[in-house]
Protein backbone atom coordinates (compact mmCIF):
# COMPACT_ATOMS: atom_id res chain seq x y z
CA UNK A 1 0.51 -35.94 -55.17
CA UNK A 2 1.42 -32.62 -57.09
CA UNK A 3 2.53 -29.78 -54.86
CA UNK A 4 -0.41 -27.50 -56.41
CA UNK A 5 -3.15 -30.47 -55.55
CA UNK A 6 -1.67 -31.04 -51.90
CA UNK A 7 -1.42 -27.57 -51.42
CA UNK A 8 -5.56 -27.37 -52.17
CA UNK A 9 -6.51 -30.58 -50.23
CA UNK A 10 -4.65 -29.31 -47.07
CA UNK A 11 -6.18 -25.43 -47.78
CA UNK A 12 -9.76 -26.94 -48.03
CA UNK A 13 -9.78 -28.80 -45.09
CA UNK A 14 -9.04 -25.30 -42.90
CA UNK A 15 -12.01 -22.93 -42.40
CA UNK A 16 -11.79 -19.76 -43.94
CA UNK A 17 -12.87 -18.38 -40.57
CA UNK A 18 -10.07 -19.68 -39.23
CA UNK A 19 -7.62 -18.63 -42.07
CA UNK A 20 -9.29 -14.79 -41.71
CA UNK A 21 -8.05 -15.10 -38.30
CA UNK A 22 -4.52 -16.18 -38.66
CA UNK A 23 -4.25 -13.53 -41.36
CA UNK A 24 -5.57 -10.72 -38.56
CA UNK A 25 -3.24 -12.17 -36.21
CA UNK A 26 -0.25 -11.71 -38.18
CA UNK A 27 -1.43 -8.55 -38.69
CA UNK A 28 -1.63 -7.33 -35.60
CA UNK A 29 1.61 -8.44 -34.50
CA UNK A 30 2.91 -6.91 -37.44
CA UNK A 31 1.29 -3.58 -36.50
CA UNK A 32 2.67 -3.96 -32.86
CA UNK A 33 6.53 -4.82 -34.13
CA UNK A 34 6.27 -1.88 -36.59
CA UNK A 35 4.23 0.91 -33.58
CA UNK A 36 7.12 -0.72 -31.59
CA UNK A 37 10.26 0.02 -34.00
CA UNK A 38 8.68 3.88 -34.76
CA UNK A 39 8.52 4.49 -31.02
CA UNK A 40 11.83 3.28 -30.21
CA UNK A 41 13.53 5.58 -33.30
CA UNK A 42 11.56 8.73 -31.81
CA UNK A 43 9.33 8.51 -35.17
CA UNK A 44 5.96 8.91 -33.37
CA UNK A 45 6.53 11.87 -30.97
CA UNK A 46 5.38 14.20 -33.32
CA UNK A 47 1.85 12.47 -34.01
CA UNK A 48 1.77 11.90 -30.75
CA UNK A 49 2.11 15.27 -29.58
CA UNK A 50 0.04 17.02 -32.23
CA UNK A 51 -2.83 14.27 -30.90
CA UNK A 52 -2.62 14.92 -27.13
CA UNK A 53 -2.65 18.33 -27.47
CA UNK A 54 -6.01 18.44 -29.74
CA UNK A 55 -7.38 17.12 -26.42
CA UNK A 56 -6.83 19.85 -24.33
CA UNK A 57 -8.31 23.45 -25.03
CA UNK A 58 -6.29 26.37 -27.17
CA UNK A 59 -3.53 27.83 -25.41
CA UNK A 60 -4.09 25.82 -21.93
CA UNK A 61 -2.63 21.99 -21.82
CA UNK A 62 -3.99 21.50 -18.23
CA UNK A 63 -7.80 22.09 -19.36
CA UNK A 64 -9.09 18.97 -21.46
CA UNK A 65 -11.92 19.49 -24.14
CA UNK A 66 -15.19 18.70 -22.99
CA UNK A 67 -15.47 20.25 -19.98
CA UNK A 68 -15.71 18.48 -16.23
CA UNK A 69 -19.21 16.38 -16.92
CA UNK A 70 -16.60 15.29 -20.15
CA UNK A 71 -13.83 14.54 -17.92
CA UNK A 72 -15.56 12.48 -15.17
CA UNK A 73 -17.35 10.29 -18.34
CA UNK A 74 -13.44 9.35 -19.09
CA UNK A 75 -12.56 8.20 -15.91
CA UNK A 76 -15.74 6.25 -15.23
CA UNK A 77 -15.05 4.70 -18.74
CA UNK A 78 -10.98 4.15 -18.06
CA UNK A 79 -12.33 2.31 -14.65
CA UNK A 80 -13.35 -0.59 -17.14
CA UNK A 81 -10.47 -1.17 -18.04
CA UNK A 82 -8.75 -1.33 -14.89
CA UNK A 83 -7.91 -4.66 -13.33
CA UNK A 84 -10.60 -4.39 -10.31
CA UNK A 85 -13.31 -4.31 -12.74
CA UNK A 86 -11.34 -6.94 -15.01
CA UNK A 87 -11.02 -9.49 -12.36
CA UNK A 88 -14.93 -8.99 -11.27
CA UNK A 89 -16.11 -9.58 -14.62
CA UNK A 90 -13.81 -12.80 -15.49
CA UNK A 91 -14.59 -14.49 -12.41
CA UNK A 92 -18.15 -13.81 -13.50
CA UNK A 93 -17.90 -15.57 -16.43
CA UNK A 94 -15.68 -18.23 -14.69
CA UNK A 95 -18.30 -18.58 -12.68
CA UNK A 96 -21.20 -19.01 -15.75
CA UNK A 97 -19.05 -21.51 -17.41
CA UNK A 98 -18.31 -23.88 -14.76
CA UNK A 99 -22.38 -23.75 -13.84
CA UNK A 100 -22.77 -24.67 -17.68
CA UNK A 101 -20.68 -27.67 -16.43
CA UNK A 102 -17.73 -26.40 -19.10
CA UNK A 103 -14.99 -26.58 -16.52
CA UNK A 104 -12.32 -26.96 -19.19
CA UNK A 105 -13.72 -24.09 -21.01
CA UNK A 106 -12.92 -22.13 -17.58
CA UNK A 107 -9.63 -23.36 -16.60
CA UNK A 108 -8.66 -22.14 -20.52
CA UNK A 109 -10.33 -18.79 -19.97
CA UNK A 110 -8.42 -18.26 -16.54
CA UNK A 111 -5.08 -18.97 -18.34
CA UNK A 112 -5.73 -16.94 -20.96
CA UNK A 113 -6.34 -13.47 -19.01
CA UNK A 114 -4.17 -13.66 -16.85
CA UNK A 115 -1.13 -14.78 -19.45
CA UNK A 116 -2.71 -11.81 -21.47
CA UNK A 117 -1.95 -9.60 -18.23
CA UNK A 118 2.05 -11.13 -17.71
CA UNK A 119 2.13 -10.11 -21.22
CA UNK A 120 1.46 -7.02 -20.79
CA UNK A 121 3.65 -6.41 -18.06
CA UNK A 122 6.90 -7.81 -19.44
CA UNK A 123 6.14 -5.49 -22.49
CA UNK A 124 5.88 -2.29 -20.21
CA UNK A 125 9.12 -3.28 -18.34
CA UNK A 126 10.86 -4.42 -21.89
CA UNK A 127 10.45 -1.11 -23.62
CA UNK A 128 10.01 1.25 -20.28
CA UNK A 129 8.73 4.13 -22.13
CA UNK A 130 8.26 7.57 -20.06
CA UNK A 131 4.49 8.62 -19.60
CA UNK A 132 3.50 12.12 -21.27
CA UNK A 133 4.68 14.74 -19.44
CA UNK A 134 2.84 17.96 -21.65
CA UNK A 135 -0.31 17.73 -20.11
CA UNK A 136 -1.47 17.09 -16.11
CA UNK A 137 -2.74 13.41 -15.71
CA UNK A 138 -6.13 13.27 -15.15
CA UNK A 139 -5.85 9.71 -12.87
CA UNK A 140 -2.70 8.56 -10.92
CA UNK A 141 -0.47 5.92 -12.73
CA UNK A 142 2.65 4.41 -11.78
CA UNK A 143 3.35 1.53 -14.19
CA UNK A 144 5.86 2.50 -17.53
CA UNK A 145 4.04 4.02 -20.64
CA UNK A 146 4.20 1.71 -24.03
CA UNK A 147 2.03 -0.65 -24.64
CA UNK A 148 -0.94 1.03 -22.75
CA UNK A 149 -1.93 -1.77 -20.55
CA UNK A 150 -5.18 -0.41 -19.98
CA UNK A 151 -5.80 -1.08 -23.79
CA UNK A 152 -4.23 -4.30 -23.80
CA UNK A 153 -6.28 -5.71 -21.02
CA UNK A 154 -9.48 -4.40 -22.08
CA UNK A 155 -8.87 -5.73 -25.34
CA UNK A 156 -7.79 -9.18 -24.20
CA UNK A 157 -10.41 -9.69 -21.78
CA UNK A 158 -13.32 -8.59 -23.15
CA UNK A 159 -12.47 -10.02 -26.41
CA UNK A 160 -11.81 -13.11 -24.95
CA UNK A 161 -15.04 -13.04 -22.75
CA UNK A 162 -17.04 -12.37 -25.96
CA UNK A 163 -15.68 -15.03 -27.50
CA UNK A 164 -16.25 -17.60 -24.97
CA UNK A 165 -19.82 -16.18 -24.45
CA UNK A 166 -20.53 -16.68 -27.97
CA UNK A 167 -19.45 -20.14 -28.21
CA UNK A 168 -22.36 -21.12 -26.07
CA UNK A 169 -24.81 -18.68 -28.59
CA UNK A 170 -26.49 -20.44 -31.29
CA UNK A 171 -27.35 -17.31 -33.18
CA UNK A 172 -24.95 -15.58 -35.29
CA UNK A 173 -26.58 -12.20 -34.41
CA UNK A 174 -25.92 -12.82 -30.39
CA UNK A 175 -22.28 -13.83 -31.09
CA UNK A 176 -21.71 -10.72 -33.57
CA UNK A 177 -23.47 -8.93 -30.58
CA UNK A 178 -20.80 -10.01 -27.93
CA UNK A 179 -17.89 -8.97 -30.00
CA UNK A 180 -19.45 -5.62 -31.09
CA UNK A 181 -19.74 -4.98 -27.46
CA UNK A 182 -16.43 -6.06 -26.12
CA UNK A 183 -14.54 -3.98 -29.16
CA UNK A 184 -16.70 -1.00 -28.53
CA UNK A 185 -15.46 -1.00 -24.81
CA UNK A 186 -11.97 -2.06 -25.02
CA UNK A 187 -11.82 1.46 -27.95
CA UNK A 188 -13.03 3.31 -25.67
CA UNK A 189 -10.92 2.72 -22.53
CA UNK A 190 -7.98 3.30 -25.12
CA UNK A 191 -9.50 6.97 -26.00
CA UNK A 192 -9.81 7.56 -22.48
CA UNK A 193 -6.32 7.21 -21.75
CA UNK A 194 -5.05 9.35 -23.96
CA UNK A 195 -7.77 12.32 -22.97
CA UNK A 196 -6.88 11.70 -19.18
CA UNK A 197 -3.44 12.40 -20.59
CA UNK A 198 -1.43 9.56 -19.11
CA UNK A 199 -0.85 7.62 -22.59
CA UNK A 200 0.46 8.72 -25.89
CA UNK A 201 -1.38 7.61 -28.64
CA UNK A 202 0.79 5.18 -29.94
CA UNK A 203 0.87 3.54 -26.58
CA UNK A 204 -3.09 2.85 -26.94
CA UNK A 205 -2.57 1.49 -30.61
CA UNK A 206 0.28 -0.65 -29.39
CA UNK A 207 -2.15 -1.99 -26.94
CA UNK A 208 -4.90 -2.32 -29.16
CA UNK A 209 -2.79 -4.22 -31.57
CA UNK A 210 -0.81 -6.82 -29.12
CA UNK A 211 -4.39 -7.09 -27.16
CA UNK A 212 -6.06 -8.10 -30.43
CA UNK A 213 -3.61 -10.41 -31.63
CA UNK A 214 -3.88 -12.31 -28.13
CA UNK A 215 -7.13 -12.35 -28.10
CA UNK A 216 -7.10 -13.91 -31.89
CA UNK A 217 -4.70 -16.35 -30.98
CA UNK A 218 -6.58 -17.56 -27.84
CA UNK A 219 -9.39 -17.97 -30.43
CA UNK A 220 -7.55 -20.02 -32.60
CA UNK A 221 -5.74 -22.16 -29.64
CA UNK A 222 -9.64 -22.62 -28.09
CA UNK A 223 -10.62 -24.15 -31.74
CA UNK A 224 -7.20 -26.12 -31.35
CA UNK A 225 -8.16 -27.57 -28.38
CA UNK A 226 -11.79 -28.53 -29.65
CA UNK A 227 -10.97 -30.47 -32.25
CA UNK A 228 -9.03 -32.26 -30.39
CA UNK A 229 -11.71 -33.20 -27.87
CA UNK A 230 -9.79 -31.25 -24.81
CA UNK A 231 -12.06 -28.36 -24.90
CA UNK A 232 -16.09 -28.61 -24.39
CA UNK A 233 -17.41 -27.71 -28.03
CA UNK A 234 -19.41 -25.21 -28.81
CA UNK A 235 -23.21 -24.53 -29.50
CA UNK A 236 -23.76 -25.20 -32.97
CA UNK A 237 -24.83 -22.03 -35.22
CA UNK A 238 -27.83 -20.94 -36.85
CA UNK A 239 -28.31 -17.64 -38.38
């Protein structure tokens, strides 16, 4: 067989969603390696500087925009991405799955939180980057600064719990609900952390980016394991 013909029969037997989604991944890693290389030259302190401080009012770093009612929203919203409220909801949908007799499917999401979560850690300990010291921080925090775990949890996890929801959804609209949803949240716990001051902005899109590409490749493994027969499938679509 010619190299252009086998190179089309092996492309059209792989789903376009699936190619879409090894693209993104790449991506995101990509983004991460490059946020990563910027921050380590110094490259980002200046954007991240000039960002902070259009958080925090004219002429007074310790008083963020907004206002207290303001303030109290972002630490009610940075809670969600904390891992009390983490663990709560995956054990919740642990729980749902293994009811739905789709034990496999739960073992799978298990390991793929809380590998999400060493991740994260051996990323804060490789780089050990300072946390912002120009403004007060608006929650306590002990942990090192880059990637923002906060982000990177959120992401994974509610990413990953969307996507496991939706494989038991049948409707396209309740499965592009799910993900709406767990993007929307894991974006805003991000902006939170950098308003509460205790994450530079390039920490939060360093999180963003390594939490999506997780949660992409979890996606991908999960559809992996399906075809193979070693994962429950999923609910067939309709639109």
């Amino acid at each position: 067989m010619r190299p252009i013909n086998l190179m089309k029969s092996l492309l059209g037997r792989v789903e376009t969603l699936t190619l879409v989604a090894g693209l993104a991944l790449v991506s995101a890693l990509w983004a991460f390696v490059a946020l990563a290389d910027e921050m380590i030259e110094g490259d980002l302190h200046a954007f991240d500087e000039r960002l902070l401080m259009a958080l925090r009012k004219a002429g007074d770093p310790s008083d963020p925009i907004g206002g207290p009612e303001v303030q109290t929203m972002m630490r009610d919203v940075t809670a969600m991405g904390g891992i009390t409220v983490l663990t709560f909801l995956t054990i919740t949908v642990l729980v749902y799955l293994v009811l739905r007799r789709h034990a496999a499917s739960a073992v799978f999401l298990g390991v793929a939180v809380v590998g999400g979560q060493l991740v994260s850690h051996l990323a804060k300990m490789g780089f050990d980057r300072p946390r912002p010291d120009l403004v007060p921080h608006g929650v306590d925090v002990s942990t090192a600064s880059f990637p923002s775990g906060h982000s990177m949890m959120a992401t994974v996890t509610y990413l990953t719990l969307a996507v496991m929801l939706a494989r038991q959804e049948r409707r396209w609209s309740v499965r592009a609900f799910y993900v709406g949803v767990a993007a929307a949240v894991a974006l805003s716990v991000g902006i939170s952390r950098v308003y509460l001051g205790v994450h530079w902005p390039s920490d939060v899109l360093a999180g963003w980016t390594l939490g999506t590409a997780w949660a992409l490749m979890v996606w991908l493994t999960a559809r992996w394991l399906e075809h193979r027969g070693r994962l429950e499938p999923e609910t067939e679509m309709i639109r």
